[in-house]
C-alpha atoms as a PDB file:
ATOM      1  CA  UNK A   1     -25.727 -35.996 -48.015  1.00  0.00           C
ATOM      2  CA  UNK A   2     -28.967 -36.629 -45.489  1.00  0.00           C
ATOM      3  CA  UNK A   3     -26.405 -37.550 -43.129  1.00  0.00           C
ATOM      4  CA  UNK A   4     -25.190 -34.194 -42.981  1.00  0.00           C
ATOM      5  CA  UNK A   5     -27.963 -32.287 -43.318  1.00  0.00           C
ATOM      6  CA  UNK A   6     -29.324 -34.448 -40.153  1.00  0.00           C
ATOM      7  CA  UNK A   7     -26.114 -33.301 -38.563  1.00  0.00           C
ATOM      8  CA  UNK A   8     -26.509 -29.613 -39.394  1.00  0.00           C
ATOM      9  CA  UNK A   9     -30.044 -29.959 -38.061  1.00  0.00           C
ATOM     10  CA  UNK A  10     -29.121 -31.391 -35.123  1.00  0.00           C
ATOM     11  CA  UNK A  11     -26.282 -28.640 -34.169  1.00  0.00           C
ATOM     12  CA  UNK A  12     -28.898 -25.791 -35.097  1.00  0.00           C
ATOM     13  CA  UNK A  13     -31.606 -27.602 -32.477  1.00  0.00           C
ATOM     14  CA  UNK A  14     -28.518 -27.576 -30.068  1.00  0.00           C
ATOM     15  CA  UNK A  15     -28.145 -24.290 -30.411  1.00  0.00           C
ATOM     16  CA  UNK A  16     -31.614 -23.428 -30.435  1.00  0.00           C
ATOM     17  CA  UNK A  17     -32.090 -25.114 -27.065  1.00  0.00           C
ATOM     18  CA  UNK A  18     -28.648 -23.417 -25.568  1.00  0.00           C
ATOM     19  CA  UNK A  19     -29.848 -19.761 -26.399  1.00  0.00           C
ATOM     20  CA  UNK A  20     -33.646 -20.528 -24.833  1.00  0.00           C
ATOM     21  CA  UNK A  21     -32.025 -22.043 -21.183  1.00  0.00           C
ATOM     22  CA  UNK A  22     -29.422 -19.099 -21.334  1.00  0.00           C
ATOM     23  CA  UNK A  23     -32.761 -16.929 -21.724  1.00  0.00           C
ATOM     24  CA  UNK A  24     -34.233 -18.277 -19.200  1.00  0.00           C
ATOM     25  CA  UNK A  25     -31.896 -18.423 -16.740  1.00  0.00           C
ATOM     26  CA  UNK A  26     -30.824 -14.778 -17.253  1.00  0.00           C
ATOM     27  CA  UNK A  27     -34.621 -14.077 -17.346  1.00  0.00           C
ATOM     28  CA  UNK A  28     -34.580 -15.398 -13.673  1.00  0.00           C
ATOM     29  CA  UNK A  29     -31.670 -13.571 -12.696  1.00  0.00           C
ATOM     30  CA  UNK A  30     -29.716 -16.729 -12.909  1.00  0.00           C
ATOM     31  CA  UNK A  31     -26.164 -16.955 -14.128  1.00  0.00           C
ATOM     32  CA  UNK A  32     -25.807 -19.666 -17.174  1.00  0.00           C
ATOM     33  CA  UNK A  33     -22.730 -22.356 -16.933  1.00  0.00           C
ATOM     34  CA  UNK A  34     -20.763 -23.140 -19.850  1.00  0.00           C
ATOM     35  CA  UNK A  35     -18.981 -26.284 -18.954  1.00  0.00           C
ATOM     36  CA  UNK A  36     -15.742 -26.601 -21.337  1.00  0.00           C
ATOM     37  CA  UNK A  37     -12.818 -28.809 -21.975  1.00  0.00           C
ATOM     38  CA  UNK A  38     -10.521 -25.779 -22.717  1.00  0.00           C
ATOM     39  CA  UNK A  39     -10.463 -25.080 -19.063  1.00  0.00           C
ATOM     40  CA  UNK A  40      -8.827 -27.462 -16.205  1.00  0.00           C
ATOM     41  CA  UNK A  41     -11.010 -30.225 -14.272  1.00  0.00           C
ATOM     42  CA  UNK A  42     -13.525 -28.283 -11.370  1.00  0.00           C
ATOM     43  CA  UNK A  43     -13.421 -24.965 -13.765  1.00  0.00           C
ATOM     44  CA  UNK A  44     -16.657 -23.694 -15.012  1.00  0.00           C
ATOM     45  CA  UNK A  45     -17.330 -20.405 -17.068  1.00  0.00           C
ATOM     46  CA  UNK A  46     -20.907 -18.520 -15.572  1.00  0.00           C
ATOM     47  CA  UNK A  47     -21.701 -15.787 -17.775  1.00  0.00           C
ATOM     48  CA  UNK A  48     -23.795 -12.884 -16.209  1.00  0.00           C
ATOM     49  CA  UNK A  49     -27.181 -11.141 -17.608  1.00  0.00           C
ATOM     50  CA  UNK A  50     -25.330  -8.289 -17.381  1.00  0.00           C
ATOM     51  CA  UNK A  51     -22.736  -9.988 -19.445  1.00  0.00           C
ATOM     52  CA  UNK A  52     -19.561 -10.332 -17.848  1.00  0.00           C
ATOM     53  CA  UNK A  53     -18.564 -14.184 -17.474  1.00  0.00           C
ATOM     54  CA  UNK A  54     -16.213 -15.395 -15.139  1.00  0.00           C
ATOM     55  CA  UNK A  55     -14.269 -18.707 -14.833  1.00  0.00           C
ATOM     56  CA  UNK A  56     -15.065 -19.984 -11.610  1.00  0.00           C
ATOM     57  CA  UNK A  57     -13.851 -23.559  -9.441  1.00  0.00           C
ATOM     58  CA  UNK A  58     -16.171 -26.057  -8.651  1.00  0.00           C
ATOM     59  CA  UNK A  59     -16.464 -28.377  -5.876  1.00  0.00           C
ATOM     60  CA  UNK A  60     -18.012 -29.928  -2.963  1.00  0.00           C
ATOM     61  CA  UNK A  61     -18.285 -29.382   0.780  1.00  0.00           C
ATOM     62  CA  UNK A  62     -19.943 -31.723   2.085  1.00  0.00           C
ATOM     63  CA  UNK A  63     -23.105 -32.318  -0.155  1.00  0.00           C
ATOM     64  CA  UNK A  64     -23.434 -28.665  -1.691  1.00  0.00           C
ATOM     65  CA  UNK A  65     -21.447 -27.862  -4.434  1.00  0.00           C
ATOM     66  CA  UNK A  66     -19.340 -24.466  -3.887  1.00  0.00           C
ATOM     67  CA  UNK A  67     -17.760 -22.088  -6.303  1.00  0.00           C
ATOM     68  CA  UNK A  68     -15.187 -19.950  -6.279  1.00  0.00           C
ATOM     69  CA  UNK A  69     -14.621 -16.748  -8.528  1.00  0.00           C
ATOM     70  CA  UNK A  70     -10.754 -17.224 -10.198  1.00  0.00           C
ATOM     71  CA  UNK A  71     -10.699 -14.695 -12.951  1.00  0.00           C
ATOM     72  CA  UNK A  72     -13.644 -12.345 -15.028  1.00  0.00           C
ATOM     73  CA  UNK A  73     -12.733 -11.841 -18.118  1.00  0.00           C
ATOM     74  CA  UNK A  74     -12.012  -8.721 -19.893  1.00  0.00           C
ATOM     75  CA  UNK A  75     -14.726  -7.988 -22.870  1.00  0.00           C
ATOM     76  CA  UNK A  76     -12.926  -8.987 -25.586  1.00  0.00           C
ATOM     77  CA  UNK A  77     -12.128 -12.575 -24.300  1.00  0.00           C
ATOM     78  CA  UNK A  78     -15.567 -13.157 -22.773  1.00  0.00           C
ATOM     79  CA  UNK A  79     -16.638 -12.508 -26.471  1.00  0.00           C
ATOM     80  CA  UNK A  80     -14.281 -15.124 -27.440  1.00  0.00           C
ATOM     81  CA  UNK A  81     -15.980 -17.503 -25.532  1.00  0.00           C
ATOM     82  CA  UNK A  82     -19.780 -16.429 -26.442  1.00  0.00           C
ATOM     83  CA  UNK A  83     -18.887 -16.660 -30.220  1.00  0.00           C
ATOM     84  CA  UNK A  84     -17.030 -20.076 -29.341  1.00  0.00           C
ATOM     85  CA  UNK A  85     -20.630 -21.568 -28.253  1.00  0.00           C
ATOM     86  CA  UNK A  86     -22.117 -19.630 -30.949  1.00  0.00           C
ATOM     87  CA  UNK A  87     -23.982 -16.782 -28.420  1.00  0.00           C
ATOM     88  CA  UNK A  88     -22.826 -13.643 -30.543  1.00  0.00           C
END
Protein backbone atom coordinates (compact mmCIF):
# COMPACT_ATOMS: atom_id res chain seq x y z
CA UNK A 1 0.00 0.00 0.00
CA UNK A 2 2.94 2.85 0.73
CA UNK A 3 4.14 1.83 -2.51
CA UNK A 4 1.27 3.21 -4.12
CA UNK A 5 0.51 5.94 -2.28
CA UNK A 6 4.37 6.99 -3.03
CA UNK A 7 3.35 6.47 -6.61
CA UNK A 8 0.20 8.58 -6.48
CA UNK A 9 2.35 11.21 -4.79
CA UNK A 10 4.78 11.18 -7.15
CA UNK A 11 2.30 11.56 -10.35
CA UNK A 12 0.45 14.50 -8.41
CA UNK A 13 4.17 16.34 -7.89
CA UNK A 14 4.50 15.59 -11.72
CA UNK A 15 1.68 17.22 -12.39
CA UNK A 16 2.13 19.90 -10.06
CA UNK A 17 5.45 20.78 -11.67
CA UNK A 18 3.89 20.41 -15.46
CA UNK A 19 1.01 23.01 -14.75
CA UNK A 20 3.70 25.65 -12.94
CA UNK A 21 6.37 25.48 -16.27
CA UNK A 22 3.20 25.59 -18.59
CA UNK A 23 2.40 28.82 -16.36
CA UNK A 24 5.32 30.13 -16.75
CA UNK A 25 6.05 29.77 -20.05
CA UNK A 26 2.64 31.10 -21.17
CA UNK A 27 3.27 33.85 -18.54
CA UNK A 28 6.32 34.79 -20.78
CA UNK A 29 4.54 34.57 -23.87
CA UNK A 30 6.20 31.31 -24.51
CA UNK A 31 4.55 28.37 -26.18
CA UNK A 32 4.80 25.01 -23.86
CA UNK A 33 6.00 21.55 -25.70
CA UNK A 34 4.34 18.43 -24.99
CA UNK A 35 6.67 15.82 -26.26
CA UNK A 36 4.53 12.46 -26.90
CA UNK A 37 4.92 8.97 -28.14
CA UNK A 38 1.45 9.05 -29.86
CA UNK A 39 2.94 11.21 -32.50
CA UNK A 40 5.84 10.11 -35.13
CA UNK A 41 9.73 10.70 -34.34
CA UNK A 42 10.68 14.86 -34.88
CA UNK A 43 6.77 15.68 -33.98
CA UNK A 44 6.14 17.88 -31.07
CA UNK A 45 2.70 19.33 -29.84
CA UNK A 46 3.25 23.44 -28.66
CA UNK A 47 0.18 24.55 -27.14
CA UNK A 48 -0.49 28.40 -27.26
CA UNK A 49 -1.51 30.90 -24.23
CA UNK A 50 -4.16 31.62 -26.26
CA UNK A 51 -4.85 27.96 -26.39
CA UNK A 52 -4.72 26.54 -29.67
CA UNK A 53 -1.88 23.73 -29.89
CA UNK A 54 -0.41 22.65 -32.90
CA UNK A 55 1.67 19.55 -33.86
CA UNK A 56 4.70 20.81 -35.22
CA UNK A 57 8.25 18.90 -36.85
CA UNK A 58 11.35 19.19 -35.25
CA UNK A 59 14.77 19.29 -36.46
CA UNK A 60 18.08 20.70 -37.02
CA UNK A 61 19.85 23.01 -39.45
CA UNK A 62 22.90 23.24 -38.70
CA UNK A 63 23.12 23.76 -34.82
CA UNK A 64 19.57 25.47 -34.25
CA UNK A 65 16.79 23.40 -33.98
CA UNK A 66 13.82 24.44 -36.50
CA UNK A 67 10.14 23.76 -36.46
CA UNK A 68 7.70 23.49 -38.73
CA UNK A 69 3.81 24.02 -38.23
CA UNK A 70 1.99 20.51 -39.77
CA UNK A 71 -1.49 20.70 -38.45
CA UNK A 72 -3.50 22.98 -35.40
CA UNK A 73 -5.91 21.23 -34.06
CA UNK A 74 -9.52 21.85 -33.98
CA UNK A 75 -10.87 22.55 -30.18
CA UNK A 76 -12.21 19.50 -29.45
CA UNK A 77 -9.00 17.42 -30.19
CA UNK A 78 -6.60 19.94 -28.65
CA UNK A 79 -8.82 19.22 -25.52
CA UNK A 80 -8.12 15.67 -26.05
CA UNK A 81 -4.69 16.18 -25.66
CA UNK A 82 -4.79 18.77 -22.54
CA UNK A 83 -7.02 16.25 -20.59
CA UNK A 84 -4.52 13.41 -21.85
CA UNK A 85 -1.61 15.26 -19.73
CA UNK A 86 -4.12 16.08 -17.22
CA UNK A 87 -4.28 20.21 -18.15
CA UNK A 88 -8.24 20.40 -18.15
Amino acid sequence: MATIHKTIQKDENYLLTLKALRSRNFSRNLPFLLLSDKLPEGQVYREYADGHIEIQEVFTVGARFQHKVLRVLPAPEADKVRNAYGLL
